[in-house]
N, C-alpha and C. Protein backbone atom coordinates (compact mmCIF):
# COMPACT_ATOMS: atom_id res chain seq x y z
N UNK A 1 -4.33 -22.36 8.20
CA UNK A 1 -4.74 -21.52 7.09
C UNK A 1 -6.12 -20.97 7.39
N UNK A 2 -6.20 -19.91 7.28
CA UNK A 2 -7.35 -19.08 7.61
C UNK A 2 -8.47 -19.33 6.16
N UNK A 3 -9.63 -19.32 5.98
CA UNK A 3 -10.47 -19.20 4.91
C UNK A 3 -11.27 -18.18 4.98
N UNK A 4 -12.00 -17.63 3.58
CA UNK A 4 -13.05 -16.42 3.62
C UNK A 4 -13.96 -16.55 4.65
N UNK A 5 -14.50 -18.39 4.73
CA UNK A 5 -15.23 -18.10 5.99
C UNK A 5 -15.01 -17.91 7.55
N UNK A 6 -13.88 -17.75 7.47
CA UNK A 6 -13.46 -17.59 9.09
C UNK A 6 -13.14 -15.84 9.35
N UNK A 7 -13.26 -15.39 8.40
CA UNK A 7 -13.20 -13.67 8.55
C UNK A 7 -14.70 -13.24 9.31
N UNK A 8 -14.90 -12.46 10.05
CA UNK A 8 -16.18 -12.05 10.94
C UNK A 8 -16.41 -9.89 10.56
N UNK A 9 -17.29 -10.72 10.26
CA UNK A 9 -17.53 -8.71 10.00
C UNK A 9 -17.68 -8.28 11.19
N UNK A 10 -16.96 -6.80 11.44
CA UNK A 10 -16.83 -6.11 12.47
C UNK A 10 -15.65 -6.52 13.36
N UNK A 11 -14.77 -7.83 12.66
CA UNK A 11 -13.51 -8.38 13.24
C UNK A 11 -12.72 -7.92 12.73
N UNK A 12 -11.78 -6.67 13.34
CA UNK A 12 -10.28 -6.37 12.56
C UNK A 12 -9.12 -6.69 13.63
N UNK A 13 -7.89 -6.74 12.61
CA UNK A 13 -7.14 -7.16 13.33
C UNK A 13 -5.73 -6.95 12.48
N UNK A 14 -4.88 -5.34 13.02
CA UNK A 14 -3.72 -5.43 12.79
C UNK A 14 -2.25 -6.64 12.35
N UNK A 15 -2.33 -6.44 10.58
CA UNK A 15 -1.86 -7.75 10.46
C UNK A 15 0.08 -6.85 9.79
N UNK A 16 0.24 -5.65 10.01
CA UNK A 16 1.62 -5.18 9.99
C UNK A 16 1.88 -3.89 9.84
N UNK A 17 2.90 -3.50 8.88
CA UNK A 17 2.91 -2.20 8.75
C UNK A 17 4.19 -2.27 8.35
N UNK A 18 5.00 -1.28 7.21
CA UNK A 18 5.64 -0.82 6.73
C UNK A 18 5.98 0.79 6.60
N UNK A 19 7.24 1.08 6.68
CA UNK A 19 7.60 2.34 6.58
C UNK A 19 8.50 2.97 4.89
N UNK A 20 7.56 3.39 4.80
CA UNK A 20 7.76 4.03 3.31
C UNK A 20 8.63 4.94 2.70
N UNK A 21 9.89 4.75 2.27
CA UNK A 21 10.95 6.05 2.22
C UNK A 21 10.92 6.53 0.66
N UNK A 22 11.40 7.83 0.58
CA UNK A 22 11.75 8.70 -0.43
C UNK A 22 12.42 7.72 -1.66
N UNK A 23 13.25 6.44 -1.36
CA UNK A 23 14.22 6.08 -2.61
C UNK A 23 12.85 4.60 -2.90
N UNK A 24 12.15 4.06 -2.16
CA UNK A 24 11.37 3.20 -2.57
C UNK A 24 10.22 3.36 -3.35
N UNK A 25 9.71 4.68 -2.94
CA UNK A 25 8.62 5.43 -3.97
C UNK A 25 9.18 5.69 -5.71
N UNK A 26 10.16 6.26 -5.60
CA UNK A 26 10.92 6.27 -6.74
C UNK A 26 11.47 5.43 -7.25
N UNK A 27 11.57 4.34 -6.52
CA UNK A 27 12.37 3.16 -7.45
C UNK A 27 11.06 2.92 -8.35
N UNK A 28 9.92 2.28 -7.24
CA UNK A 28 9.03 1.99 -7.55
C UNK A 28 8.35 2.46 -8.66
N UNK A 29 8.43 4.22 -8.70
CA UNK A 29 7.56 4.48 -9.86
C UNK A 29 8.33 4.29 -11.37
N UNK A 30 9.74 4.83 -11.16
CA UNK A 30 10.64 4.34 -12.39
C UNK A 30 10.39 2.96 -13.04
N UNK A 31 9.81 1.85 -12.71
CA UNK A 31 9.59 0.90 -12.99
C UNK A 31 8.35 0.24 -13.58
N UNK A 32 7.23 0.82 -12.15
CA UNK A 32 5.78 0.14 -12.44
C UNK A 32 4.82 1.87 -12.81
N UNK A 33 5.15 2.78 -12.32
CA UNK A 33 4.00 4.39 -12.31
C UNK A 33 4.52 5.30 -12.62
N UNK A 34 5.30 5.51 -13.79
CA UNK A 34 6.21 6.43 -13.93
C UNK A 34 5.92 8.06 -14.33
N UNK A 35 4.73 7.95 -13.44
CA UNK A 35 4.18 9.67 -13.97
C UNK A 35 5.16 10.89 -13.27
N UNK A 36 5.02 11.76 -13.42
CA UNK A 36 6.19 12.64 -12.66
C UNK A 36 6.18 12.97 -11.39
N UNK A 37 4.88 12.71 -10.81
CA UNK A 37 4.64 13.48 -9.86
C UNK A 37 5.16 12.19 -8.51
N UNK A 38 5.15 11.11 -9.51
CA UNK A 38 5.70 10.40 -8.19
C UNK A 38 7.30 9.94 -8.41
N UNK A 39 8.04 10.68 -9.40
CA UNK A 39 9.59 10.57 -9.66
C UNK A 39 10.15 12.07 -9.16
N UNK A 40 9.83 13.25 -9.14
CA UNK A 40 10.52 14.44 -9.37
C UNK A 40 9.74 15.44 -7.98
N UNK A 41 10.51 15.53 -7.43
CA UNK A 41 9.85 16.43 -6.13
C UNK A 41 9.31 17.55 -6.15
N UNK A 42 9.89 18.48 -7.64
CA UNK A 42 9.73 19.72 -8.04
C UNK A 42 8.09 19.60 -8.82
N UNK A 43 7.90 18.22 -9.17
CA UNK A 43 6.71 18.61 -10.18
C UNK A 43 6.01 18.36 -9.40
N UNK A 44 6.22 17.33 -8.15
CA UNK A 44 5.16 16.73 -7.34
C UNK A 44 4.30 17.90 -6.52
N UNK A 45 5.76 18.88 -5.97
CA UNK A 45 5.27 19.67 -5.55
C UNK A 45 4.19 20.86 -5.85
N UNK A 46 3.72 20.96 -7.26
CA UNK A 46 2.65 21.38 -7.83
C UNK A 46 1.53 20.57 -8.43
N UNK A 47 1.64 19.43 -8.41
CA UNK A 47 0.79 18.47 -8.45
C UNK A 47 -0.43 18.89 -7.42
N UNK A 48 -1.42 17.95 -7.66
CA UNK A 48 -2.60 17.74 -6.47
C UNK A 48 -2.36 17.34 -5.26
N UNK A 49 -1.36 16.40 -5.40
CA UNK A 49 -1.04 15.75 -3.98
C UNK A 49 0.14 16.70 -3.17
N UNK A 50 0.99 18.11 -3.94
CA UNK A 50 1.45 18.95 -3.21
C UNK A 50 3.21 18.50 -2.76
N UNK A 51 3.10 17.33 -3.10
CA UNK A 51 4.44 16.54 -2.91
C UNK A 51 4.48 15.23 -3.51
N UNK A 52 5.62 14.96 -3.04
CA UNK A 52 5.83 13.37 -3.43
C UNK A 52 5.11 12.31 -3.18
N UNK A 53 4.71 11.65 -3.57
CA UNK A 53 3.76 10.17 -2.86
C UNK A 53 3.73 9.42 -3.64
N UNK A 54 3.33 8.02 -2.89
CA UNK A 54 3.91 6.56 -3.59
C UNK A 54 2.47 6.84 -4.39
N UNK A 55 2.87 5.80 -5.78
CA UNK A 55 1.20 5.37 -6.27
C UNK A 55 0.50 4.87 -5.61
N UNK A 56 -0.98 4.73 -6.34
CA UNK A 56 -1.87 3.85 -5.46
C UNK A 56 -1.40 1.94 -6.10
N UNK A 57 -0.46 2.22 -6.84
CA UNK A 57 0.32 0.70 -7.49
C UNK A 57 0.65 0.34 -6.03
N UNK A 58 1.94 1.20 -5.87
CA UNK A 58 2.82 0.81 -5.07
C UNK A 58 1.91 0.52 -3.59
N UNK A 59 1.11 1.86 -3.48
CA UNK A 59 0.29 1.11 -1.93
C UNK A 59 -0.33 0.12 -2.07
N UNK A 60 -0.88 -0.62 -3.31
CA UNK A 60 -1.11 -2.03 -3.07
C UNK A 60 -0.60 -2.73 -2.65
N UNK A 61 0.65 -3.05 -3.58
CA UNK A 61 1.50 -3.77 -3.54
C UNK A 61 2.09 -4.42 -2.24
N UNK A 62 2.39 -3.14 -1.36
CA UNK A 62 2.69 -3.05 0.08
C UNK A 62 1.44 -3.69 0.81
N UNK A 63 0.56 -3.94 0.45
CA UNK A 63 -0.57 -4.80 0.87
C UNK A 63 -0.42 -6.39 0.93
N UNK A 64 0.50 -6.64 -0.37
CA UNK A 64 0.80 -7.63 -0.29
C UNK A 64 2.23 -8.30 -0.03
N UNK A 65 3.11 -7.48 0.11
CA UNK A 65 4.04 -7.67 0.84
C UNK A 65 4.01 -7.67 2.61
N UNK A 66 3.16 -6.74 2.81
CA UNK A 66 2.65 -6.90 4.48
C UNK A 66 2.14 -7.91 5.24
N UNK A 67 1.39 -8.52 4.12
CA UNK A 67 0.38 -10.10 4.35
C UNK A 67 1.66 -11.04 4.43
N UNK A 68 2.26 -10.99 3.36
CA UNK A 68 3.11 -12.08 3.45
C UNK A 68 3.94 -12.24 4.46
N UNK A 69 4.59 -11.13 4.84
CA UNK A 69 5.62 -10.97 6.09
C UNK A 69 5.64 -11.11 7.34
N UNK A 70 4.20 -10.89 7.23
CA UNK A 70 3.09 -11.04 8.55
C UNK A 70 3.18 -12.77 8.83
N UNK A 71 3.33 -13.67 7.96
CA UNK A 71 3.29 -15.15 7.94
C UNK A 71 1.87 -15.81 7.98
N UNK A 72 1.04 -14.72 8.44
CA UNK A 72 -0.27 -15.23 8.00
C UNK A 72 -1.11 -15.56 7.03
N UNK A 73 -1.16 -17.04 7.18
CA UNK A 73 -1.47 -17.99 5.78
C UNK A 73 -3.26 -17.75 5.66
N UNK A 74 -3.58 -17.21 4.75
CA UNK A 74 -4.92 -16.65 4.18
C UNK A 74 -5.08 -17.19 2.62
N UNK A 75 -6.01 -18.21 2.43
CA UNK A 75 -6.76 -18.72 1.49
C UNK A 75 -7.10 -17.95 0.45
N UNK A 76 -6.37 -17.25 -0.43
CA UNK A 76 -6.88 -16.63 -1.50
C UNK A 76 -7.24 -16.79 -3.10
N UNK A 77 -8.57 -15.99 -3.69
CA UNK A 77 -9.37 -16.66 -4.68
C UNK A 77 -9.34 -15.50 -5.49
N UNK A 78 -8.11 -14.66 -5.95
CA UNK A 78 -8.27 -13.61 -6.67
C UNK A 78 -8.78 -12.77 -5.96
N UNK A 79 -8.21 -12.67 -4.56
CA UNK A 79 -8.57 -11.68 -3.41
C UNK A 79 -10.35 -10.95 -3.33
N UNK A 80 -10.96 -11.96 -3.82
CA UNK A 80 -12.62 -11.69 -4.01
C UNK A 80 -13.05 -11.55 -2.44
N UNK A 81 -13.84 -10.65 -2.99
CA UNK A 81 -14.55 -9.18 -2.11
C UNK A 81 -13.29 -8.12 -1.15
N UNK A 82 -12.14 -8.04 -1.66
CA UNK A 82 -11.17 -7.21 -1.01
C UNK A 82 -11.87 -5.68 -0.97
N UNK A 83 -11.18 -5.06 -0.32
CA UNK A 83 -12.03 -4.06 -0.14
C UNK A 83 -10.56 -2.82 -0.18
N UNK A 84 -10.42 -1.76 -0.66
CA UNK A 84 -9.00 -1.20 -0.12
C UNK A 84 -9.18 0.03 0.09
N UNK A 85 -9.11 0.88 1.18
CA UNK A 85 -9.28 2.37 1.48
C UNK A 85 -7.85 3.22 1.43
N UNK A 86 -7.68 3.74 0.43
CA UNK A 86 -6.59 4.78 0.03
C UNK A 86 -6.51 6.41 0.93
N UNK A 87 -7.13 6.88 2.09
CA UNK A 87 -7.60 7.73 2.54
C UNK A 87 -6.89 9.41 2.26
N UNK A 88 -5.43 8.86 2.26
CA UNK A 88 -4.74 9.86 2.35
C UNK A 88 -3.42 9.52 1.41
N UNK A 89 -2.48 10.30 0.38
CA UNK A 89 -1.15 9.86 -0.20
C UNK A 89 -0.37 9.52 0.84
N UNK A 90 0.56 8.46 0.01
CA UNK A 90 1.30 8.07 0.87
C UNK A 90 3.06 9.03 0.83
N UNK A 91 3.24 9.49 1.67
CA UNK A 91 4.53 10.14 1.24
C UNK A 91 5.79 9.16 2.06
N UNK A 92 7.47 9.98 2.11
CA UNK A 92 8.43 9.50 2.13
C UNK A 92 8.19 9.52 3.80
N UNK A 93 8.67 8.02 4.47
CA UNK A 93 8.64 8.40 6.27
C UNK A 93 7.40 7.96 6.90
N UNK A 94 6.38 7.81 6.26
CA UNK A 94 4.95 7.43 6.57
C UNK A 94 5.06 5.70 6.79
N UNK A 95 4.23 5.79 7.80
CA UNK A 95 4.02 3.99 7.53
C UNK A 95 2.81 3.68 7.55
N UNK A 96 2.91 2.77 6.79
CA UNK A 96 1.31 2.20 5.89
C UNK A 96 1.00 0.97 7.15
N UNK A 97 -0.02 0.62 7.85
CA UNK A 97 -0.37 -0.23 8.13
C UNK A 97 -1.74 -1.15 7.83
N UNK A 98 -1.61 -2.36 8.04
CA UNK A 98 -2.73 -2.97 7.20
C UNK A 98 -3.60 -3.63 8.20
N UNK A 99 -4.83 -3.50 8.11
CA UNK A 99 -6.12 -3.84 9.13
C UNK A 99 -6.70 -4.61 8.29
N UNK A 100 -6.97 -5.64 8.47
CA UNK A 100 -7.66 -6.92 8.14
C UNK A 100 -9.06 -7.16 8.69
């Protein structure tokens, strides 16, 4: 089991990655983000983001489904001092990967 103190600043280290499709964004938002722009392609497409894209819910989430899958056992305290960079939407086909 890894602890907060064994993390090293300036230490990253590819811990997975997931590929993000068109019917998981939408399940997803029907459920937990149900604004339009991430259910309906037509509205998305005049939206800000220009298209479809997962929430920033759902790209969490995938944060923590990535950790887990990864099998790497990490000591967590209400994930204190997490840090999360959203840089770009996530659309359908994209894969999210997670740097630790």
């Amino acid at each position: 089991m890894r602890f907060y103190e064994d993390f090293h600043v300036g230490v990253a280290r590819e811990v997975g990655s997931h590929e993000v499709t068109r019917d998981e964004i939408v399940d997803f938002a029907r459920q937990w983000d149900p604004r339009p722009f991430h259910l309906d392609e037509e509205v998305a497409a005049r939206s800000v983001f220009g298209s479809l894209s997962a929430s920033s819910c759902h790209t969490y989430a995938l944060t923590a489904r990535i950790t887990f899958e990864s099998g790497d056992d990490v000591a967590a305290a209400a994930n204190l001092k997490t840090e999360l960079q959203f840089p770009s939407p996530v659309r359908p086909g994209d894969r999210v990967t997670l740097v630790s």
